[in-house]
Protein backbone atom coordinates (compact mmCIF):
# COMPACT_ATOMS: atom_id res chain seq x y z
CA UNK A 1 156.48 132.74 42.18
CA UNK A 2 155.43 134.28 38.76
CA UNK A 3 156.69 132.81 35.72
CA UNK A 4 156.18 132.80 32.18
CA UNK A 5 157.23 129.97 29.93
CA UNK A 6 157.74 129.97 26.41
CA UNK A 7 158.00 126.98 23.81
CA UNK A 8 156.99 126.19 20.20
CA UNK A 9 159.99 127.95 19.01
CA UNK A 10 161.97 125.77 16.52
CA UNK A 11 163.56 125.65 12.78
CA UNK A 12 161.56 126.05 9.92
CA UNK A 13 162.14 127.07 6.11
CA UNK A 14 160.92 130.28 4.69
CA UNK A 15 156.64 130.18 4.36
CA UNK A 16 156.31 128.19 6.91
CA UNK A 17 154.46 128.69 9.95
CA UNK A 18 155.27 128.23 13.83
CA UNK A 19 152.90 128.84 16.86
CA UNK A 20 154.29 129.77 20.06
CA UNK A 21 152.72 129.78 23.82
CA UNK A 22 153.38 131.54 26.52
CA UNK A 23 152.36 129.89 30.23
CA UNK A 24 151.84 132.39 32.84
CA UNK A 25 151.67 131.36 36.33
CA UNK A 26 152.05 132.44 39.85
CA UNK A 27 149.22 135.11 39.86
CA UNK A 28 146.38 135.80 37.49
CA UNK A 29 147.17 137.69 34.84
CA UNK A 30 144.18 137.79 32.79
CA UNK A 31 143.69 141.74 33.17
CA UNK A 32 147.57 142.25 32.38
CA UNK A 33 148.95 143.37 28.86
CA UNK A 34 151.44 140.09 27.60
CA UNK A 35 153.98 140.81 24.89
CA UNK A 36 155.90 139.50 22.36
CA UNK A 37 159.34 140.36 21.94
CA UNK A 38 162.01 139.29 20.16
CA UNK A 39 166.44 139.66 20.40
CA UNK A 40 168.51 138.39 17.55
CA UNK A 41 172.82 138.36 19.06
CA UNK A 42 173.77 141.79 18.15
CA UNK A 43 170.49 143.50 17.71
CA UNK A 44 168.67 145.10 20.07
CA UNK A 45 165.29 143.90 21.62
CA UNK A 46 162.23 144.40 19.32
CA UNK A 47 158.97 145.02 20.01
CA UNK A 48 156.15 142.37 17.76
CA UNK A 49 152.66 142.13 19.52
CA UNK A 50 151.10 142.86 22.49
CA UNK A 51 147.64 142.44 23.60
CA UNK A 52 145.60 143.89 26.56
CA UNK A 53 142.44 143.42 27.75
CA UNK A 54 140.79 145.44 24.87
CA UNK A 55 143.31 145.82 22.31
CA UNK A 56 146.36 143.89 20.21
CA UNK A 57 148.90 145.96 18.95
CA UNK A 58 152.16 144.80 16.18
CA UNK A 59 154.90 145.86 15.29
CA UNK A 60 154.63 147.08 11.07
CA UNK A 61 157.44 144.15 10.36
CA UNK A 62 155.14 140.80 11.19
CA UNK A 63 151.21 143.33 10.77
CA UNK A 64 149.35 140.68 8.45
CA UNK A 65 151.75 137.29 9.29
CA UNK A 66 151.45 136.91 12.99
CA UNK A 67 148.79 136.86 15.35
CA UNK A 68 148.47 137.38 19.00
CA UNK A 69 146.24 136.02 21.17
CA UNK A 70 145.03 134.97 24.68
CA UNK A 71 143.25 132.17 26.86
CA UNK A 72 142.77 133.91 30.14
CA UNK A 73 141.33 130.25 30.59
CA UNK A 74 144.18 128.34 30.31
CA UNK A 75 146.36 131.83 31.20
CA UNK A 76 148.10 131.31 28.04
CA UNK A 77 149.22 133.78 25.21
CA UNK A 78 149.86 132.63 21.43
CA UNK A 79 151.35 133.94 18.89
CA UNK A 80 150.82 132.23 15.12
CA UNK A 81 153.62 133.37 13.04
CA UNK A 82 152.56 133.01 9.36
CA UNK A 83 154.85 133.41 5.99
CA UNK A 84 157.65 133.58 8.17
CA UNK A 85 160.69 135.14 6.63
CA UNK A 86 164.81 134.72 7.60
CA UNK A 87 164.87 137.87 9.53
CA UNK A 88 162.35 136.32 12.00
CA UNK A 89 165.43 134.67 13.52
CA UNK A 90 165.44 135.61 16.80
CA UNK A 91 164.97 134.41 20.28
CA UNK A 92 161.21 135.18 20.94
CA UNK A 93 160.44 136.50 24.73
CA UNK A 94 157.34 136.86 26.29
CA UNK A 95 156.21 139.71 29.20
CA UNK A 96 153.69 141.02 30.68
CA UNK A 97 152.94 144.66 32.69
CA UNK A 98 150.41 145.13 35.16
CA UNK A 99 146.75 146.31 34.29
CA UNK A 100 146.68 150.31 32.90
CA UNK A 101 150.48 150.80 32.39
CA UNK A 102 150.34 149.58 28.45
CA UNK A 103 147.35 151.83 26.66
CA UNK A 104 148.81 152.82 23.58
CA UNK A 105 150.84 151.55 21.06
CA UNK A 106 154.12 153.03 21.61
CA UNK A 107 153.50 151.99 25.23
CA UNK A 108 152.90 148.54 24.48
CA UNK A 109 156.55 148.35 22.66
CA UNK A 110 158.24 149.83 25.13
CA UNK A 111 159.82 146.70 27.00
CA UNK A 112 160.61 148.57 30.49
CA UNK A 113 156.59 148.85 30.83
CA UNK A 114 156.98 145.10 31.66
CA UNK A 115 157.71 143.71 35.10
CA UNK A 116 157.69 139.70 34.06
CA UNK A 117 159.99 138.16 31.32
CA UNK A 118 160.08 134.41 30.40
CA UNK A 119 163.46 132.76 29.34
CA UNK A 120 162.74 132.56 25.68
CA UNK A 121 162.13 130.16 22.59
CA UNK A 122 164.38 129.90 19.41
CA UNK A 123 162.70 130.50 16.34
CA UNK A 124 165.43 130.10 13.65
CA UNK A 125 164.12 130.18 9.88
CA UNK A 126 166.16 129.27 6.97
CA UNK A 127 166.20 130.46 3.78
């Protein structure tokens, strides 16, 4: 059974920094393109980083505070959230899509390119 599990989500002040994992499992998904997205109640879904086998890609809200990244050894995806600011509020998602679907950027935040969603992590920051 695949799954994806995130944690490291939590509540922090304004400037701080969180990092959060993603666990993948069930397959190997070290050729797949994992995401970052993120739903705040009300709002819809938003795109914030993806990364493939050859590229990252961000949304222009968190380009220069987060960073995503991968262990294909641990088949584990980070993202460090830097400077974070009250509108990162959100629950934070992670996905992934299978190998050649995501090869642009406007592919990469489109969230029906994904097959596998994880439950989500809380990241609430205060102001």
């Amino acid at each position: 059974q695949v799954q994806l599990v995130e944690s490291g989500g939590g509540l922090v002040q304004a400037g701080d920094s969180l990092r959060l994992s993603c666990a993948a499992s069930g397959r190997t998904f070290n050729y797949d393109t994992m995401a970052w997205f993120r739903q705040d109640p009300g709002k819809e879904r938003e795109f914030v980083a993806a990364i493939s086998f050859a590229s990252t890609y961000y949304a222009d809200s968190v380009k220069g505070r987060f960073t995503i990244s991968r262990d294909n050894a641990k088949t584990t995806m980070y993202l460090q959230m830097n400077s974070l600011k009250p509108e990162d509020t959100a629950v934070y998602y992670c996905a992934a899509a299978p190998p050649n679907r995501v090869n642009t950027a406007v592919a990469a935040s489109q969230g029906v390119r994904y097959d596998y969603w994880g439950q989500g992590t809380q990241v609430t920051v205060s102001s």
